[in-house]
N, C-alpha and C. Protein backbone atom coordinates (compact mmCIF):
# COMPACT_ATOMS: atom_id res chain seq x y z
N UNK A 1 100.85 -157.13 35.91
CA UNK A 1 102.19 -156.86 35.43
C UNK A 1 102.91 -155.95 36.40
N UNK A 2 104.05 -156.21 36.67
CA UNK A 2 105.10 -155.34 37.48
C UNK A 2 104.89 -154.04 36.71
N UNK A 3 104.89 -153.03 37.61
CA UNK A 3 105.40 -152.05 37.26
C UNK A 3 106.07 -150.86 38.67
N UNK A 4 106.95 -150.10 37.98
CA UNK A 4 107.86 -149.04 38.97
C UNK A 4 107.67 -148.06 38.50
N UNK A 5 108.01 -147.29 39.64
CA UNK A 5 107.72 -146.06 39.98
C UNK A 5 109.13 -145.74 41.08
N UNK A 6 110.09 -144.40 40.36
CA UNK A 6 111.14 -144.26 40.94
C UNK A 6 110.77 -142.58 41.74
N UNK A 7 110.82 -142.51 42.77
CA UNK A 7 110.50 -141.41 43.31
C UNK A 7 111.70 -140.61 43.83
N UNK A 8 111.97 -139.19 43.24
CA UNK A 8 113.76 -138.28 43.83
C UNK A 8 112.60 -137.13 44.25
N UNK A 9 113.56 -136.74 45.27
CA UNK A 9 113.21 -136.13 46.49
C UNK A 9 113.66 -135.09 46.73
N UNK A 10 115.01 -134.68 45.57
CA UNK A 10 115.62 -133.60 45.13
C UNK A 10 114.51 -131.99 45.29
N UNK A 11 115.20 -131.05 45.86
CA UNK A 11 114.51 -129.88 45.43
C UNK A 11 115.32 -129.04 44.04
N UNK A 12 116.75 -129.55 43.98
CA UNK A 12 117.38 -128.69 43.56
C UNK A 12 117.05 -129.32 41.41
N UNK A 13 117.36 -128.06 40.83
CA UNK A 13 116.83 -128.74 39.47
C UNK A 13 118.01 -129.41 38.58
N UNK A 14 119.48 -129.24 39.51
CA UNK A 14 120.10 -129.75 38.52
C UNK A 14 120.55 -130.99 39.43
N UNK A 15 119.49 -131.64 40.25
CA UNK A 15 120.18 -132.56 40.89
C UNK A 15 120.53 -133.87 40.42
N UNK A 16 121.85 -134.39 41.00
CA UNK A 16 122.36 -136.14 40.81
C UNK A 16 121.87 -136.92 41.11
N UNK A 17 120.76 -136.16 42.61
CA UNK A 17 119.89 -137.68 42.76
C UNK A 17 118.84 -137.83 41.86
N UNK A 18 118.17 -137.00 41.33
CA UNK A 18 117.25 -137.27 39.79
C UNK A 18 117.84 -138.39 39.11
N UNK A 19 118.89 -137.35 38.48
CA UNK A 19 120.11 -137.97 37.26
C UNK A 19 119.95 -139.76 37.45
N UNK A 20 120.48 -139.61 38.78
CA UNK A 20 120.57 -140.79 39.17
C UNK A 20 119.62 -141.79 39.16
N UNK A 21 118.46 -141.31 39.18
CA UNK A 21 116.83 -142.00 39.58
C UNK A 21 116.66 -142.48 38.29
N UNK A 22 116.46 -141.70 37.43
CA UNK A 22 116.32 -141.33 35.63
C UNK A 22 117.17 -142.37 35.24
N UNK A 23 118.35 -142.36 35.60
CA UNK A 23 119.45 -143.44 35.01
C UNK A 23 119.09 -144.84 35.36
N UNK A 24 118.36 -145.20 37.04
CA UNK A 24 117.84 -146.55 37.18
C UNK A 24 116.76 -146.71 36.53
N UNK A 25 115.33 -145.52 36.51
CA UNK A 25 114.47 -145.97 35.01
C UNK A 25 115.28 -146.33 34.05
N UNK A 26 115.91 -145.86 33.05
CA UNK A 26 116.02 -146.42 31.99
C UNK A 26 116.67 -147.72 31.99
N UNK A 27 117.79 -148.12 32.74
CA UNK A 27 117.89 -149.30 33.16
C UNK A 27 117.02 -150.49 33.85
N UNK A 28 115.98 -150.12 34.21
CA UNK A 28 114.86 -150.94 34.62
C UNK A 28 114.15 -151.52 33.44
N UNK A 29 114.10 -150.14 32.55
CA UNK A 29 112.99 -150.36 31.20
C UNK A 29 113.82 -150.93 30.53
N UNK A 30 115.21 -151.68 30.34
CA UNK A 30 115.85 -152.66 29.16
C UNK A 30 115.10 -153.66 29.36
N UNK A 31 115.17 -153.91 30.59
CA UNK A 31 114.54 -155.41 30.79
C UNK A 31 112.89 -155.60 31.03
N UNK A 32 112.19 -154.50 30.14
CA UNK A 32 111.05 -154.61 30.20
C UNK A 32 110.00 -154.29 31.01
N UNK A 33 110.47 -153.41 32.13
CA UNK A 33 109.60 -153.29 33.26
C UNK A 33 108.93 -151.82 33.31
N UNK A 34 107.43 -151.69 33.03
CA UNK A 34 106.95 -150.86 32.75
C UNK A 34 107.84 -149.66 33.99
N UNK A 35 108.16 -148.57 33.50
CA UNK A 35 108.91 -147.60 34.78
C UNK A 35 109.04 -146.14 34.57
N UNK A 36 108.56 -145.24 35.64
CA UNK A 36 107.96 -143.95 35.65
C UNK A 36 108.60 -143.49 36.71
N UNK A 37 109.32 -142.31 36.32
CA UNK A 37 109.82 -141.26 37.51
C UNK A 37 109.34 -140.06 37.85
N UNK A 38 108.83 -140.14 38.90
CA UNK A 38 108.31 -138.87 39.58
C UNK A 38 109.18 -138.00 40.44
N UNK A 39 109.99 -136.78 39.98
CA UNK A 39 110.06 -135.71 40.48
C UNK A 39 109.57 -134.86 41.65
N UNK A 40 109.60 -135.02 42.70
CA UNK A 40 108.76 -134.76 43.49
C UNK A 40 108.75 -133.05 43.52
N UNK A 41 109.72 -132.11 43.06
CA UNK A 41 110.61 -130.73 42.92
C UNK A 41 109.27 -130.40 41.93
N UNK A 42 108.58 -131.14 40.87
CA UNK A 42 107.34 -131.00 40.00
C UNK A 42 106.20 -130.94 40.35
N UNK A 43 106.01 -131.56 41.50
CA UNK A 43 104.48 -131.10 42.15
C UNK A 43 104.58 -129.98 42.72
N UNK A 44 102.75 -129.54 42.83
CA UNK A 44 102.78 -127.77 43.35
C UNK A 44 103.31 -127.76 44.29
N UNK A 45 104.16 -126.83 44.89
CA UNK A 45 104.91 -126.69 46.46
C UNK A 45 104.10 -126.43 47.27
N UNK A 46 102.95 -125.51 46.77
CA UNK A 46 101.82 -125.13 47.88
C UNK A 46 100.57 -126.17 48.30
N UNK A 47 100.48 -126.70 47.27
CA UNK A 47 99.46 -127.95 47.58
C UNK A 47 99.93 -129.05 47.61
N UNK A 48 101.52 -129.53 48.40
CA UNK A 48 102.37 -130.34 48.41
C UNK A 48 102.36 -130.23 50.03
N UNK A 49 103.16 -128.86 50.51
CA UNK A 49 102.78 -128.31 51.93
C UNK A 49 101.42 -127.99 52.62
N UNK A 50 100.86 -128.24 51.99
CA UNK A 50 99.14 -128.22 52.85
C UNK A 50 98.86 -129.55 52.48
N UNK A 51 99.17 -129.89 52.06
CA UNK A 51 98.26 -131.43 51.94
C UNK A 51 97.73 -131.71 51.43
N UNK A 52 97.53 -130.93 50.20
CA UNK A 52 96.02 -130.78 49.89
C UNK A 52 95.97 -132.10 48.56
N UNK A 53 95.58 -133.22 49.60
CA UNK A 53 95.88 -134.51 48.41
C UNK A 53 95.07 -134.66 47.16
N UNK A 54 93.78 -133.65 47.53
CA UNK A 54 92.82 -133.76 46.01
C UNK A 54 93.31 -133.08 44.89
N UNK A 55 94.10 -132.61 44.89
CA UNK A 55 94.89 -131.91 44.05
C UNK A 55 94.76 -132.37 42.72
N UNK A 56 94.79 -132.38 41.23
CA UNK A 56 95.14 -133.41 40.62
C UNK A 56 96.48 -134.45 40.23
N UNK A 57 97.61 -133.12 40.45
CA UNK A 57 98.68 -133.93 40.31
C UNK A 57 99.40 -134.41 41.31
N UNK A 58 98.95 -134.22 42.57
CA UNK A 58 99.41 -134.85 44.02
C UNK A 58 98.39 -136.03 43.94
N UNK A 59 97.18 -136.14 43.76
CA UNK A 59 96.40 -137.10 43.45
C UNK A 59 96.74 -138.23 42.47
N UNK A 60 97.51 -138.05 41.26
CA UNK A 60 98.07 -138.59 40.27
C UNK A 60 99.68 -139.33 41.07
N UNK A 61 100.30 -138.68 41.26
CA UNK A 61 101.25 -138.74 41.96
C UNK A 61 100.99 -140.31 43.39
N UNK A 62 100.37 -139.72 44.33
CA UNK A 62 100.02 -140.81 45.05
C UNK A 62 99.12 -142.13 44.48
N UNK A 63 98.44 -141.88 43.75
CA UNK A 63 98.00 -143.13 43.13
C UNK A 63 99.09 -143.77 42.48
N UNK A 64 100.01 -143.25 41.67
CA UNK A 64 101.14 -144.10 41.14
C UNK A 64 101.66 -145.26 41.79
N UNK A 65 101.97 -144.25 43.33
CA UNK A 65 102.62 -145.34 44.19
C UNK A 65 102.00 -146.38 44.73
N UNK A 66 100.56 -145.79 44.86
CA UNK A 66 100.03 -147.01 45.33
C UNK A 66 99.70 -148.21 43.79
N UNK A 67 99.98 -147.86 43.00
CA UNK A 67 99.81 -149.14 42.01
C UNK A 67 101.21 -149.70 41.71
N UNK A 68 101.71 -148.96 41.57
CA UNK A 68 103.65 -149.28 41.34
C UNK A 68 103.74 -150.67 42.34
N UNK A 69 104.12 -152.01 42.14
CA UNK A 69 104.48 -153.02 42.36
C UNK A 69 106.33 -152.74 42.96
N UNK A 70 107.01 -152.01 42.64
CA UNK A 70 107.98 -151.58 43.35
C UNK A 70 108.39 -150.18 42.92
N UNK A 71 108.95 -149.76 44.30
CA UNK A 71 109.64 -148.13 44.60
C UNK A 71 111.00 -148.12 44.52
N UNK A 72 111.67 -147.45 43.70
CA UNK A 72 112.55 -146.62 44.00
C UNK A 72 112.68 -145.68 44.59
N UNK A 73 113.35 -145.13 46.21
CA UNK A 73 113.61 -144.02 46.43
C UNK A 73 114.32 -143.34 46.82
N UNK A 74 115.03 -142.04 45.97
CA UNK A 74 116.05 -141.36 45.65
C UNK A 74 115.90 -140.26 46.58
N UNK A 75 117.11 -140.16 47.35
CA UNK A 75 116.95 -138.46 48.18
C UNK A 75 118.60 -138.58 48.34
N UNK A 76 118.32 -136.75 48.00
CA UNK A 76 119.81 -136.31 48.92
C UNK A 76 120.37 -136.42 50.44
N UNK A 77 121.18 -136.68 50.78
CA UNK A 77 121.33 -136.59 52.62
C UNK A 77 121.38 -135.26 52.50
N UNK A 78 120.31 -134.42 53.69
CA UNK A 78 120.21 -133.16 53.99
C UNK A 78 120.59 -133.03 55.15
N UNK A 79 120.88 -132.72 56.59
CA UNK A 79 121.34 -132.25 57.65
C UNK A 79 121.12 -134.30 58.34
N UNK A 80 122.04 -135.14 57.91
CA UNK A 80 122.49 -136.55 58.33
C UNK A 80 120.77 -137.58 57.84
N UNK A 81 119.73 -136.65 56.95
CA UNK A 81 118.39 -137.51 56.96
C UNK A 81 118.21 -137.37 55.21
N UNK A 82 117.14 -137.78 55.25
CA UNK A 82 116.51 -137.47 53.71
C UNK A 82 115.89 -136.07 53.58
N UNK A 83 115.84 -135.75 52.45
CA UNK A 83 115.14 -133.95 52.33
C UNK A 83 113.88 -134.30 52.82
N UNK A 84 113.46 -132.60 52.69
CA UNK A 84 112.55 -132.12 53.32
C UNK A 84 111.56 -132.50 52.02
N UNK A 85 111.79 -132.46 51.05
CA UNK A 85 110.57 -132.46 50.04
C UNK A 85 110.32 -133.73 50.26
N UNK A 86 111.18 -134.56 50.08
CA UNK A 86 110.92 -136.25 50.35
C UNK A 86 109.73 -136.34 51.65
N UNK A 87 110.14 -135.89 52.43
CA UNK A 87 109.19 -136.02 53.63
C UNK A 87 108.38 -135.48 53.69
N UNK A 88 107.93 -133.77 53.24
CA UNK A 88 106.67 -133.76 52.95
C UNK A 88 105.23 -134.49 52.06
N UNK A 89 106.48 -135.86 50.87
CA UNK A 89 105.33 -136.57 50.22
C UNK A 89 105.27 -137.45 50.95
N UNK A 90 106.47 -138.06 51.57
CA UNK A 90 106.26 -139.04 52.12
C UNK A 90 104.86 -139.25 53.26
N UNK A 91 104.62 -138.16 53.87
CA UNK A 91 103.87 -137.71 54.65
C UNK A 91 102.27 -137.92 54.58
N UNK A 92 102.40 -137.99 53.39
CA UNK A 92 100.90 -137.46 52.33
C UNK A 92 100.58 -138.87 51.96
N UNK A 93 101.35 -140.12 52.45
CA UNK A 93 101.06 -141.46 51.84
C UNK A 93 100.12 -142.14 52.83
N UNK A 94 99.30 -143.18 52.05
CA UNK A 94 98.91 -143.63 53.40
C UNK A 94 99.76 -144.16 54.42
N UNK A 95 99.54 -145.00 55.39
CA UNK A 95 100.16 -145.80 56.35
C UNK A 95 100.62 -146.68 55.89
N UNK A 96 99.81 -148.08 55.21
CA UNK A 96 100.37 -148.78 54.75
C UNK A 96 100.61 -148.87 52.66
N UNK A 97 100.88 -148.35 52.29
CA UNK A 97 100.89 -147.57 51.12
C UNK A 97 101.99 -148.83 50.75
N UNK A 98 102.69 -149.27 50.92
CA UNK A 98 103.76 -149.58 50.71
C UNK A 98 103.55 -151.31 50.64
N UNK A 99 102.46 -151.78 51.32
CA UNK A 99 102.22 -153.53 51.16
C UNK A 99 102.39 -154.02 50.21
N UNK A 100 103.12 -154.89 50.52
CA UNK A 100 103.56 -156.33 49.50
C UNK A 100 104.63 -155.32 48.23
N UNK A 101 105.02 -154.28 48.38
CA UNK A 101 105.86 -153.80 47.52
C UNK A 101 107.44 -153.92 48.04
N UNK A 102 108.13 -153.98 46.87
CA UNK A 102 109.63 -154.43 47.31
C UNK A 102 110.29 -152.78 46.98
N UNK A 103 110.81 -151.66 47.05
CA UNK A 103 111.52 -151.10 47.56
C UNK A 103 113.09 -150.45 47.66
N UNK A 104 113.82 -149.89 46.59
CA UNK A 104 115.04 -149.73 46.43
C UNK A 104 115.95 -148.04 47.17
N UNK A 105 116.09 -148.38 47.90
CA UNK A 105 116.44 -147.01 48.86
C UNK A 105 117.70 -146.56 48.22
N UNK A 106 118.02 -145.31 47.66
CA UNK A 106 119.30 -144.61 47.02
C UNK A 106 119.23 -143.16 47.74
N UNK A 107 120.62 -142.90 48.13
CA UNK A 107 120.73 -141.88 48.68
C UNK A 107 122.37 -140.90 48.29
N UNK A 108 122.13 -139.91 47.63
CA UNK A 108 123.30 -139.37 47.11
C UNK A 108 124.06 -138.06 48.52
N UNK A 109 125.48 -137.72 48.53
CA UNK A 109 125.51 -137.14 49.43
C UNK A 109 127.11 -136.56 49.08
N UNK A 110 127.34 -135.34 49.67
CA UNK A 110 128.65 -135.18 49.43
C UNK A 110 130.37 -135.88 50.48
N UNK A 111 129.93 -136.39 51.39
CA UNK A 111 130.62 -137.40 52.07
C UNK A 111 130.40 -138.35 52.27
N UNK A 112 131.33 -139.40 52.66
CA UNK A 112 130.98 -141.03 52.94
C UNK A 112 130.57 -141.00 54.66
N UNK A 113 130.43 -140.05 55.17
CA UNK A 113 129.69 -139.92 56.64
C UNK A 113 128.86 -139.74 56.82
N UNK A 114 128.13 -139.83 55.14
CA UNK A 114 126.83 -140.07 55.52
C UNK A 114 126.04 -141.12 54.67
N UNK A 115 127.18 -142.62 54.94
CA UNK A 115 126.46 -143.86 54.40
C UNK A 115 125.31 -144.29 55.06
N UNK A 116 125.24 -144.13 55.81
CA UNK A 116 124.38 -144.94 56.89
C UNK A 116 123.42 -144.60 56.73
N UNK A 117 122.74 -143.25 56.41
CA UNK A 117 121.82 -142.61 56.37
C UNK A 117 120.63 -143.52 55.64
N UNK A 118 120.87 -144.31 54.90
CA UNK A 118 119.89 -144.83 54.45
C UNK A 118 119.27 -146.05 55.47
N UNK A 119 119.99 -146.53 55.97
CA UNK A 119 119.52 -147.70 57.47
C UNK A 119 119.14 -146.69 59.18
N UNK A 120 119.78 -145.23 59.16
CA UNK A 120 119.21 -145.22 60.24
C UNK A 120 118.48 -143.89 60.20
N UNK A 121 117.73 -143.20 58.85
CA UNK A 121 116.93 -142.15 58.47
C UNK A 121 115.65 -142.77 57.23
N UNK A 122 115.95 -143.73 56.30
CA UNK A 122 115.01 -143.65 54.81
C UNK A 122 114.33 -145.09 55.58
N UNK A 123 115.32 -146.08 55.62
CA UNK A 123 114.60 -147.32 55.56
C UNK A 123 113.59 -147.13 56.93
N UNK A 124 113.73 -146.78 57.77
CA UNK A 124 112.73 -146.87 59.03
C UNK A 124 111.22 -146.55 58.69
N UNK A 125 111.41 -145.21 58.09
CA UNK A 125 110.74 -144.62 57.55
C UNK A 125 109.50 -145.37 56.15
N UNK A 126 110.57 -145.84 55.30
CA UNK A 126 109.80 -147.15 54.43
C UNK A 126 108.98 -148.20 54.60
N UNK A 127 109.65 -148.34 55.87
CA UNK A 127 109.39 -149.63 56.56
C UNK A 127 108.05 -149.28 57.47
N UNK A 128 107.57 -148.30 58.08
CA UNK A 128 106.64 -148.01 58.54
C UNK A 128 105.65 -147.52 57.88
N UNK A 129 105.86 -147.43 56.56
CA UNK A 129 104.59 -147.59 55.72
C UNK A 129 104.57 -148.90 54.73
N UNK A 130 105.05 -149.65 55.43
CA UNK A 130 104.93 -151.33 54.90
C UNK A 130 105.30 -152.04 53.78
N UNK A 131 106.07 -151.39 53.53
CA UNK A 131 107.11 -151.89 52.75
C UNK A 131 107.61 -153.19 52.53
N UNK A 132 107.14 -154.64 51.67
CA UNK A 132 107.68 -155.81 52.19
C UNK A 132 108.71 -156.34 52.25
N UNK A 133 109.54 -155.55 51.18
CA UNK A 133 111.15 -155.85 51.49
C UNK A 133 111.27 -154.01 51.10
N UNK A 134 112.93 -153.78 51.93
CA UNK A 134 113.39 -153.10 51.73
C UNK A 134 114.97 -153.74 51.49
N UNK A 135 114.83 -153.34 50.28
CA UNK A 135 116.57 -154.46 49.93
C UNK A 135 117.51 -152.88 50.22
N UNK A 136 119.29 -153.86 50.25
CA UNK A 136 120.25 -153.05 50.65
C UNK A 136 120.23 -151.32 50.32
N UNK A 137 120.03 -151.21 48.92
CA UNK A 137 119.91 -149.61 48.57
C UNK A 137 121.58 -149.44 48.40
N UNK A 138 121.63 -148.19 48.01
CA UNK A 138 123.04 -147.40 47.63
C UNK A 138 123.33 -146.20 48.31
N UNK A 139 123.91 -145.79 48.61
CA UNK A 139 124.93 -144.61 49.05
C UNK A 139 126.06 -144.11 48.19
N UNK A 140 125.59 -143.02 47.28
CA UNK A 140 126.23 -143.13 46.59
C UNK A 140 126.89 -141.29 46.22
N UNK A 141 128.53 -141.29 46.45
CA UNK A 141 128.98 -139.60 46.63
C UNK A 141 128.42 -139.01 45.15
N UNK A 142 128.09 -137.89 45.75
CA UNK A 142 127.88 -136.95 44.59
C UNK A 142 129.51 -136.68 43.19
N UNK A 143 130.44 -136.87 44.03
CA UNK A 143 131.38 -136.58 42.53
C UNK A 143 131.48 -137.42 42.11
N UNK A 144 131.12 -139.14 42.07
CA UNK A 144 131.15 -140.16 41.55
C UNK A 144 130.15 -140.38 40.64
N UNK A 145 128.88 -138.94 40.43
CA UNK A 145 128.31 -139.50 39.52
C UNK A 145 128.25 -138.13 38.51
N UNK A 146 128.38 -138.05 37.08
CA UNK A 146 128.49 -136.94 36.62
C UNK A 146 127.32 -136.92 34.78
N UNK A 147 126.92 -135.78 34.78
CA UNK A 147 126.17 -135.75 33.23
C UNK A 147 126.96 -135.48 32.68
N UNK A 148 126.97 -136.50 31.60
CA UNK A 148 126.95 -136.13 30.12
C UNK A 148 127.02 -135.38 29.49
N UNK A 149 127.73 -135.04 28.40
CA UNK A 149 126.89 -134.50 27.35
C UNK A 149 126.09 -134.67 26.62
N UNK A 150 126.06 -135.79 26.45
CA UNK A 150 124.76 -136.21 25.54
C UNK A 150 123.66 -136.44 26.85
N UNK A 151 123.73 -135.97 27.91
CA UNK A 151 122.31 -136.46 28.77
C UNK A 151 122.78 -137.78 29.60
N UNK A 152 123.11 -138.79 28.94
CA UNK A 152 123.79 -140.17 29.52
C UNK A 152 124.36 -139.45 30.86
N UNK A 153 123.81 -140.49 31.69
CA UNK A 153 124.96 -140.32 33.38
C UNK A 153 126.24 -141.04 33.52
N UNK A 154 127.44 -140.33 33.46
CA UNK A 154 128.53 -141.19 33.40
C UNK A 154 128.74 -141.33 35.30
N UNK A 155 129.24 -142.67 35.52
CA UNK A 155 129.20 -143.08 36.50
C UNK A 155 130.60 -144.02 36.78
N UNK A 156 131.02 -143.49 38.62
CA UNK A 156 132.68 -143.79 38.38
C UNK A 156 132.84 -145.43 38.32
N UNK A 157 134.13 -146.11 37.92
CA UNK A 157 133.61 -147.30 38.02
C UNK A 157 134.24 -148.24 39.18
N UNK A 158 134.32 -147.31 40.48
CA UNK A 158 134.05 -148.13 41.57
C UNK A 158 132.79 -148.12 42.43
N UNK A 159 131.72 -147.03 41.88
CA UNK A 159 130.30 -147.01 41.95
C UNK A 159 129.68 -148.01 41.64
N UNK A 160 129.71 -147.89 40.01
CA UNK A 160 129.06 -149.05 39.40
C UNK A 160 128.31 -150.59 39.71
N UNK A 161 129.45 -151.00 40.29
CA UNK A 161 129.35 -152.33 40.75
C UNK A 161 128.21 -152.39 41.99
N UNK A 162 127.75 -151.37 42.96
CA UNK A 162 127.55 -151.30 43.99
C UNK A 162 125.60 -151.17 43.46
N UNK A 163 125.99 -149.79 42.06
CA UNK A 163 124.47 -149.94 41.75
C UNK A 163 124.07 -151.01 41.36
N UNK A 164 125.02 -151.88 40.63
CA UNK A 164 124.57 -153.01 39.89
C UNK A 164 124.02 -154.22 40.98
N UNK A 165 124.12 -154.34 41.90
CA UNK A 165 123.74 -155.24 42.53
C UNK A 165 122.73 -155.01 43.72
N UNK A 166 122.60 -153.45 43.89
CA UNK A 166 121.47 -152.90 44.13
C UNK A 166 120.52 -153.12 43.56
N UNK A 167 120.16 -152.85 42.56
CA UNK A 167 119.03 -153.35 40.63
C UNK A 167 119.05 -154.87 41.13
N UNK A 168 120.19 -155.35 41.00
CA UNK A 168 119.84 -156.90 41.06
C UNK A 168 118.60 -157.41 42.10
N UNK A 169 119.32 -157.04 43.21
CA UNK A 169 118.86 -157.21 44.71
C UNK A 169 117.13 -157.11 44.62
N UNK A 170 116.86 -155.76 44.16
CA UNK A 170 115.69 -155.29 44.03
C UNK A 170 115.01 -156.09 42.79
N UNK A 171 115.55 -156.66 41.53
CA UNK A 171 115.20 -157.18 40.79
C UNK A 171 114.59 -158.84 41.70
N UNK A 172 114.97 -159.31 42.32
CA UNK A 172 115.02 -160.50 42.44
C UNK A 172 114.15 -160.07 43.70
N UNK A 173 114.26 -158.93 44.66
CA UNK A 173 112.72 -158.79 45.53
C UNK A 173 111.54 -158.52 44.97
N UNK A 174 111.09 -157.82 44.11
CA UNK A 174 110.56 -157.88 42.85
C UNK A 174 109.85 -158.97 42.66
N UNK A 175 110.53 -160.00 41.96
CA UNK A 175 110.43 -161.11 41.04
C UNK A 175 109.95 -162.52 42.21
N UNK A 176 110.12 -162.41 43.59
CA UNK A 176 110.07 -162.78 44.52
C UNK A 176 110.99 -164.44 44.38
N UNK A 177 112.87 -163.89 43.98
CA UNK A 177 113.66 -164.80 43.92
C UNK A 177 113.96 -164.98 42.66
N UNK A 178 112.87 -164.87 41.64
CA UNK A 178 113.71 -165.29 40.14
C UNK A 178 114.48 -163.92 40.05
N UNK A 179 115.69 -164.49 39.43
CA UNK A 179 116.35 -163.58 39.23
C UNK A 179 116.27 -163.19 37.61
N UNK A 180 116.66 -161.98 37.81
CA UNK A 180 116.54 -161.40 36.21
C UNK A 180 118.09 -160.00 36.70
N UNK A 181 118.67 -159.96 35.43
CA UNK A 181 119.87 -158.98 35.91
C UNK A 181 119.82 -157.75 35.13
N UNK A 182 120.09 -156.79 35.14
CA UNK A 182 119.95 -155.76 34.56
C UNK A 182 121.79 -155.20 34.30
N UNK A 183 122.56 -155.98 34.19
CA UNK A 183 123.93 -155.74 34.02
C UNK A 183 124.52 -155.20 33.05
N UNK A 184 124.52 -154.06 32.64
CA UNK A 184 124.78 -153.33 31.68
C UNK A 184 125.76 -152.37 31.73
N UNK A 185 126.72 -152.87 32.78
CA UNK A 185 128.08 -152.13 32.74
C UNK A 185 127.72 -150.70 32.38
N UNK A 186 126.89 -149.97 32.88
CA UNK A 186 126.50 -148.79 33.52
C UNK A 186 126.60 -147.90 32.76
């Protein structure tokens, strides 16, 4: 059975790229797809920065991914790349960690100068731990996406459209072509 695993890369605790991550789980799970978000800001910092992969919940943590049938992964643009926390797990993966898995790259940021970031900083990076598709992904500004009060992520609606066919994209790398839609006008 498919299952996901959405990984944010966020250090900060009230971050949008979580929000954001959290918001594609639950939209993943309408349509049935077993789906788990890992926090990466939640594992120990000290046995995150040493490496120390026997850990239990860095141990827990990397096994996820390696069973997760597809990734989500969420990071802030930090100085034109992905954070630093992102890359210290990323780090900690194997080489090819990533085979035969399909892959959804999201990247939140406070300017549109730093769209790109996901084709010439995350995906390279994905892709060299073997990743079998890495579909388009999102770029998506931080004031376009905002909490709730009730918790719900309200999201602007010239965003929308862009996540929605992101999900798709990834739905149908996934599914390897059947399509299944997750369109839920956000």
């Amino acid at each position: 059975m498919t299952s996901l695993l959405a990984v944010s890369g966020s250090p900060s605790s009230d971050s949008r790229t979580a929000l954001l991550a959290g918001h594609l789980v639950r939209r993943l799970s309408l349509v049935g797809l077993p789906t788990t978000h890992l926090r990466v800001r939640d594992l120990p910092a000290a046995e995150l920065l040493a490496g120390r992969t026997e850990h239990p919940a860095l141990r827990r943590s990397l096994d996820a991914v390696e069973a997760a049938s597809g990734i989500v992964v969420a990071t802030p643009v930090y100085n034109a790349a992905y954070s630093g926390l992102l890359k210290a797990f990323l780090d900690l993966l194997p080489r090819t960690v990533l085979a035969g898995k399909a892959v959804l790259p999201l990247m939140t940021g406070g300017s549109s100068a730093h769209a790109l970031a996901i084709d010439y900083a995350l995906r390279p990076v994905l892709c060299a731990l073997g990743a079998r598709q890495v579909v388009r992904g999102a770029f998506v500004l931080d004031r376009t996406i905002e909490p709730g009060p009730d918790g719900a992520l309200r999201i602007h609606p010239d965003t929308a459209p862009r996540l929605d066919r992101a999900l798709d994209e990834f739905l149908v790398a996934l599914t390897d072509g059947v399509t299944v839609s997750v369109m839920t006008g956000s």
